[in-house]
Protein backbone atom coordinates (compact mmCIF):
# COMPACT_ATOMS: atom_id res chain seq x y z
CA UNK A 1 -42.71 3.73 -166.65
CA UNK A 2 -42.89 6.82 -164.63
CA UNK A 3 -44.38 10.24 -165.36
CA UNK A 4 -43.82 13.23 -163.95
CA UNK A 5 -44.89 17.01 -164.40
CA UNK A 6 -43.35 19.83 -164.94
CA UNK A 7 -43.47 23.52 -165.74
CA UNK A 8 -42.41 26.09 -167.99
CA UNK A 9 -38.57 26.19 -170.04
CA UNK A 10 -37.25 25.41 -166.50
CA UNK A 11 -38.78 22.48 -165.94
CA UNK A 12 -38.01 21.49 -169.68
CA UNK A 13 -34.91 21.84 -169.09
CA UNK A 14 -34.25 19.97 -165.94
CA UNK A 15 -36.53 17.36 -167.89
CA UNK A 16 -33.91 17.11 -170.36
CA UNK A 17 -30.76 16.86 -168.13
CA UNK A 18 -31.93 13.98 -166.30
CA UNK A 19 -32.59 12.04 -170.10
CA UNK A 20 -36.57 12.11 -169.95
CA UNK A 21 -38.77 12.60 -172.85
CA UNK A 22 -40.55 15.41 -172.67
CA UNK A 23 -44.46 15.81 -173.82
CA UNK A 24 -44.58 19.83 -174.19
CA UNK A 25 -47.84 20.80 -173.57
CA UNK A 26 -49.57 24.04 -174.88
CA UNK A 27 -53.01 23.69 -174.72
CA UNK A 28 -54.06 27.39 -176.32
CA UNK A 29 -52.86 27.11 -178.89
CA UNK A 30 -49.19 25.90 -179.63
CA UNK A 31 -49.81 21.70 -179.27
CA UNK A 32 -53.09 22.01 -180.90
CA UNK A 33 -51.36 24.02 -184.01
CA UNK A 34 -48.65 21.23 -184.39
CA UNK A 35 -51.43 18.59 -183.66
CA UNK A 36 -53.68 19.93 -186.69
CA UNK A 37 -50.57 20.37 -188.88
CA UNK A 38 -48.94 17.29 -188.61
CA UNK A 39 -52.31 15.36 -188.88
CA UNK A 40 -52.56 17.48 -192.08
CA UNK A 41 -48.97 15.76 -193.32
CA UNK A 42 -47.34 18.66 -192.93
CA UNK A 43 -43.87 19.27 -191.09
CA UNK A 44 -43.64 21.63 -188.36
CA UNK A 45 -40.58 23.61 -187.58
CA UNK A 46 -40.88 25.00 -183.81
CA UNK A 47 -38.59 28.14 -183.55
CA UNK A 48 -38.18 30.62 -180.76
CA UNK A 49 -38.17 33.95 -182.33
CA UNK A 50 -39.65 35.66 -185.25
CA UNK A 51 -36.13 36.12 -187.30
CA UNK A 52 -35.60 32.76 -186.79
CA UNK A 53 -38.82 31.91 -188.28
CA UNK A 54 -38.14 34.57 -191.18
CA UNK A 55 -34.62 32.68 -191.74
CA UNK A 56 -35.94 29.15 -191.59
CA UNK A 57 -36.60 27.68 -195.34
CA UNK A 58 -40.37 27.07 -195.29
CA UNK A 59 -43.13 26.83 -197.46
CA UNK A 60 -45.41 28.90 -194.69
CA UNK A 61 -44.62 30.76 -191.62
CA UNK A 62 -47.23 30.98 -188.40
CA UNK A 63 -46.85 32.28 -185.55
CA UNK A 64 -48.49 34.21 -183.03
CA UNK A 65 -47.01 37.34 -180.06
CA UNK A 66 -49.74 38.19 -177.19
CA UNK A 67 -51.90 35.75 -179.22
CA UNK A 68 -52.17 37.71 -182.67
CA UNK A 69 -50.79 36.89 -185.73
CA UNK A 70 -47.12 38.02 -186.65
CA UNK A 71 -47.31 40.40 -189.34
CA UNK A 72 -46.21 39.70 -192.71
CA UNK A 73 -46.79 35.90 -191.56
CA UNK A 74 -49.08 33.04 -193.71
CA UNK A 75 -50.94 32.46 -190.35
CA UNK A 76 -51.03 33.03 -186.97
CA UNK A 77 -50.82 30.06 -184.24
CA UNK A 78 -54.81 29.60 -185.12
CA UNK A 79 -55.60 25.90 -185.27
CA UNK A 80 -59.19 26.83 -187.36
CA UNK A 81 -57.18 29.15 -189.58
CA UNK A 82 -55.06 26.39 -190.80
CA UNK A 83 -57.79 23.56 -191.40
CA UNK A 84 -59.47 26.66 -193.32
CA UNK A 85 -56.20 27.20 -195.40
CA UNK A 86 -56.32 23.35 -196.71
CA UNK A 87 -52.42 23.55 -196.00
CA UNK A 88 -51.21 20.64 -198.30
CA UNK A 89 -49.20 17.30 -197.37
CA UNK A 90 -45.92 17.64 -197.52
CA UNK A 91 -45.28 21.22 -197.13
CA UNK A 92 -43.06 22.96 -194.19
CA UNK A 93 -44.17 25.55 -191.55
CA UNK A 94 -41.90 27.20 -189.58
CA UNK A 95 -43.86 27.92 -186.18
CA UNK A 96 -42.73 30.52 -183.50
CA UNK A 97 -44.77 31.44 -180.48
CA UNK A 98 -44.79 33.35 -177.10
CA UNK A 99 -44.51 30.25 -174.92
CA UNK A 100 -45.00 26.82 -176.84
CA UNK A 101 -41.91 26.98 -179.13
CA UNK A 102 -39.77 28.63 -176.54
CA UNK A 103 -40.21 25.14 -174.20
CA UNK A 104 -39.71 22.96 -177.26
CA UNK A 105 -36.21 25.28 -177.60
CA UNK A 106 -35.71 24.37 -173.98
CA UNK A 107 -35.91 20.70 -174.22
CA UNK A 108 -33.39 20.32 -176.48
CA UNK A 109 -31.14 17.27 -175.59
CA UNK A 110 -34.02 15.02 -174.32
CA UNK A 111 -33.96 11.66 -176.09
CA UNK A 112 -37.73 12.00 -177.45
CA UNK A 113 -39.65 15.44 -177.81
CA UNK A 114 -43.38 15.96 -178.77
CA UNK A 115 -46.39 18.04 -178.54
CA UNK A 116 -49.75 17.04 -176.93
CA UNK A 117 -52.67 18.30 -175.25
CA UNK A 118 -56.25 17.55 -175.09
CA UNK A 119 -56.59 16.95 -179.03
CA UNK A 120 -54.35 13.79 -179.33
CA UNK A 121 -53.78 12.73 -175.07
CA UNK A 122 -55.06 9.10 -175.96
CA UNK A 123 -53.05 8.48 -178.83
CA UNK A 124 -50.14 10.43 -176.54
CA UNK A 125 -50.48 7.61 -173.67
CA UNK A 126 -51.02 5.10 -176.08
CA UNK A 127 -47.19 5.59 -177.88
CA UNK A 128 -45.42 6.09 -174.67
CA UNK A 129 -47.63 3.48 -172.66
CA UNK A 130 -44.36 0.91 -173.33
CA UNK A 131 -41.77 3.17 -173.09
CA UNK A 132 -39.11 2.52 -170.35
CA UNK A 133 -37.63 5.01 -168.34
CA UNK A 134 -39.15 8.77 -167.46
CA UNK A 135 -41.78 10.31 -169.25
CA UNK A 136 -41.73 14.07 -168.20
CA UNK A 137 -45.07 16.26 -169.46
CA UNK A 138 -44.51 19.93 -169.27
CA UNK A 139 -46.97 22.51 -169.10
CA UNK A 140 -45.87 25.50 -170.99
CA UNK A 141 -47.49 28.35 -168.96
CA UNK A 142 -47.99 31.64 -170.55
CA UNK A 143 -44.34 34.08 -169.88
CA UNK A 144 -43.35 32.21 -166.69
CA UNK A 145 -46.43 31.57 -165.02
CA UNK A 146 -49.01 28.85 -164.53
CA UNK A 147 -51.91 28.25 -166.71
CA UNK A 148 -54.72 26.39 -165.97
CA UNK A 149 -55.37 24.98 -169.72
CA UNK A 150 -51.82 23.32 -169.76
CA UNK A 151 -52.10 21.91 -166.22
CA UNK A 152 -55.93 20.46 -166.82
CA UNK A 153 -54.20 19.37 -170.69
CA UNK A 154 -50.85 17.79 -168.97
CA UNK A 155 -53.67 16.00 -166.49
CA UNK A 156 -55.40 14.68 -169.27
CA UNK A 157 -52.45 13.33 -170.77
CA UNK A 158 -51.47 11.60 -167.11
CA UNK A 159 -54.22 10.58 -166.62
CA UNK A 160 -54.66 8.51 -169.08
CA UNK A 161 -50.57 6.67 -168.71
CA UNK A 162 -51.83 6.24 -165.52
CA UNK A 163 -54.86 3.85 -166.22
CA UNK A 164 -52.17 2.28 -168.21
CA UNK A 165 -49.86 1.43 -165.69
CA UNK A 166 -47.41 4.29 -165.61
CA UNK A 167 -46.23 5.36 -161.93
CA UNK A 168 -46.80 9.16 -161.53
CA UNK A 169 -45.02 11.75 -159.11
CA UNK A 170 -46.41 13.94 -156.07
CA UNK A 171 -46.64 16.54 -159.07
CA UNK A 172 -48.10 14.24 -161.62
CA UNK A 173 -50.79 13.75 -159.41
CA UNK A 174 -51.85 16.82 -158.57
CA UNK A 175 -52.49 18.34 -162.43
CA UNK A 176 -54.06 14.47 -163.09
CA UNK A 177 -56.84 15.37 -160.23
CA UNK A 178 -57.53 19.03 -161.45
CA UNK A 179 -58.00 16.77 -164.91
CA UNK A 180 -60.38 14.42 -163.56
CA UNK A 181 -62.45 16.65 -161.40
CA UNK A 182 -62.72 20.45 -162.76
CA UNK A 183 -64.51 19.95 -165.69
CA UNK A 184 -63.46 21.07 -169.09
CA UNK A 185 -66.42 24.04 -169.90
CA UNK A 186 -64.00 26.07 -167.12
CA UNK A 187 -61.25 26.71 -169.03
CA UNK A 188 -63.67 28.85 -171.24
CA UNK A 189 -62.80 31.17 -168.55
CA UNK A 190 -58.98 31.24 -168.06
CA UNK A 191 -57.22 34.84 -168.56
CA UNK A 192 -55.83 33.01 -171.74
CA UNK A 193 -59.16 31.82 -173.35
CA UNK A 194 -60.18 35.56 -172.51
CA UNK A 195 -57.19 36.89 -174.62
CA UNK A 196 -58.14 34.59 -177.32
CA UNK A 197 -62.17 35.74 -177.15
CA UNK A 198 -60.87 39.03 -177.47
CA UNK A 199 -59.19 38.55 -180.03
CA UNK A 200 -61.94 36.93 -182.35
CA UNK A 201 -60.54 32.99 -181.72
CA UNK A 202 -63.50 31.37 -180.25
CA UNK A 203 -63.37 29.12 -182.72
CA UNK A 204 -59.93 27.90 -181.73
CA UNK A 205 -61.21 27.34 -178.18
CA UNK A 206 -63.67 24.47 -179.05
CA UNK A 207 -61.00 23.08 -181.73
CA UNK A 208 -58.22 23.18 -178.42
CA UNK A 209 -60.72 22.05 -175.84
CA UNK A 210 -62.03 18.84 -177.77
CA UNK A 211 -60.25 15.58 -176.60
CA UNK A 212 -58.77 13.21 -179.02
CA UNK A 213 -60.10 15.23 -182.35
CA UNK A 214 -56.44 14.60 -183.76
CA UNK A 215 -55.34 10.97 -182.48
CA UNK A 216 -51.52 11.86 -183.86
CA UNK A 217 -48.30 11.62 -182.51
CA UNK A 218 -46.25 14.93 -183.39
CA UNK A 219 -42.50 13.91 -182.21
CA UNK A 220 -39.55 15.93 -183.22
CA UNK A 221 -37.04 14.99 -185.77
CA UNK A 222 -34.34 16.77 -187.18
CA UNK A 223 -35.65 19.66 -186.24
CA UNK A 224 -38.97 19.36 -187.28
CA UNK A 225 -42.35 17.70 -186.04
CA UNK A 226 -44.11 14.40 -187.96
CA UNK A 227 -45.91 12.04 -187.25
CA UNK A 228 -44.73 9.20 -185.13
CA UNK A 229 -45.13 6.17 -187.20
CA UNK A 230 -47.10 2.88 -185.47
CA UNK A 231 -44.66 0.76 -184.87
CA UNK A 232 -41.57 3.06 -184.77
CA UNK A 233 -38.51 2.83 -182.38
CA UNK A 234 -38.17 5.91 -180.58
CA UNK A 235 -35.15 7.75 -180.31
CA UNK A 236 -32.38 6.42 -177.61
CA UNK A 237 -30.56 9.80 -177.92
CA UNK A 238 -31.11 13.72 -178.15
CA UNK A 239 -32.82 14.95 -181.15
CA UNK A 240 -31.62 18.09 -182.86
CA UNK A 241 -32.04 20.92 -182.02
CA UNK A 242 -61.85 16.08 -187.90
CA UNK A 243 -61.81 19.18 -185.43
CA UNK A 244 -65.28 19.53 -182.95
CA UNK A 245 -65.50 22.88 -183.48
CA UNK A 246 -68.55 24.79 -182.80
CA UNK A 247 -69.88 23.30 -180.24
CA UNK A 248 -69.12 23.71 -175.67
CA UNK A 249 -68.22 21.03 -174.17
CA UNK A 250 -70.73 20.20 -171.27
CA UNK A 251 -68.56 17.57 -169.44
């Protein structure tokens, strides 16, 4: 297998055209959300906007714009929030955000989509460690730029298909070695984990930052994120369109 990095809807895009699956990676806090949720048995239906998400038949909308919660909205895109909520199994949540749900829109058309990030890389790796063919992880980046947190998140992800075997490119490498030697307490410091400090998340920091706290598999069908089943056959086309908290990490 090969594995390759990318950024942004761009990069999600070209992901898509060349009939890759596509890992979309948005570390604070869009992966994490869907993580949490779909650990929780709940479906998640990613949607770019906020009428969209007001159109969608749900049981809950979240969201988030600038980090804070859409108004009028169940919750915001708050990882903590929702364990907090005790949304039940089985429900729907329609999800928009500023940058995660806007890639996920962008890879539409690759055979296999799904959302990871530091809570579930190893069970990530571990259900596309057989796959054949290209593996593209894309960082999301926060409104067209780079972010550390999905690069070092993406890395972790890489990292980990590459002890496995997978082949990586030039670019692959590169957010693999920021991975393996920056380590994790930095990200406390990122303009976005700033934003969300501001903003009274914290708590969602130690929830996004903790690796493997939600060993699940969110992969899009129909339009809507579950859990990838052990043992399931991926898709060979296009798809529609116990959290560590409180505590820094010290590796």
């Amino acid at each position: 297998m090969r594995v390759g990095y990318a950024g942004g809807e761009r990069g999600a895009r070209e992901a898509a055209r060349r009939g890759a699956a596509v890992v979309v990676v948005d570390a604070l806090r869009a992966s994490a959300t869907i993580a949490v949720l779909v650990a929780l048995g709940v479906r998640v239906m990613p949607v770019a906007t906020v009428s969209e998400a007001l159109a969608t038949e749900a049981d809950y909308r979240a969201g988030e714009r600038g980090g804070e919660k859409v108004p009028g909205f169940d919750f915001g895109n708050s990882p903590v929030e929702i364990l907090e909520a005790g949304v039940g199994a089985g429900s729907t949540v329609a999800l928009t955000t500023t940058n995660g749900t806007r890639v996920i829109r962008a890879a539409s058309g690759a055979p296999d989509i799904f959302a990871g990030c530091f809570v579930n890389a190893s069970a990530m790796a571990e259900a596309l460690r057989s796959r054949s063919g290209e593996v593209i992880v894309v960082g999301c980046g926060w409104r067209g730029h780079r972010a550390a947190e999905d690069e070092r998140a993406a890395g972790s992800i890489i990292a980990r298909l590459v002890e496995a075997g997978a082949i990586p490119d030039v670019r692959a490498q590169k957010v693999m070695r920021g991975y393996r030697e920056r380590p994790l307490r930095t990200l406390y410091g990122t303009s976005a984990a700033r934003r969300l400090l501001s903003l009274g998340y914290d708590r969602d920091l130690d929830v996004c930052f903790a690796e493997d706290s939600f060993p699940v598999v969110p992969v899009l069908v129909d339009g809507a994120f579950v859990a990838l089943r052990k043992g399931a056959k991926m898709s060979s086309g296009a798809l529609p369109h116990n959290a560590r908290s409180g505590r820094r990490i010290s590796s």
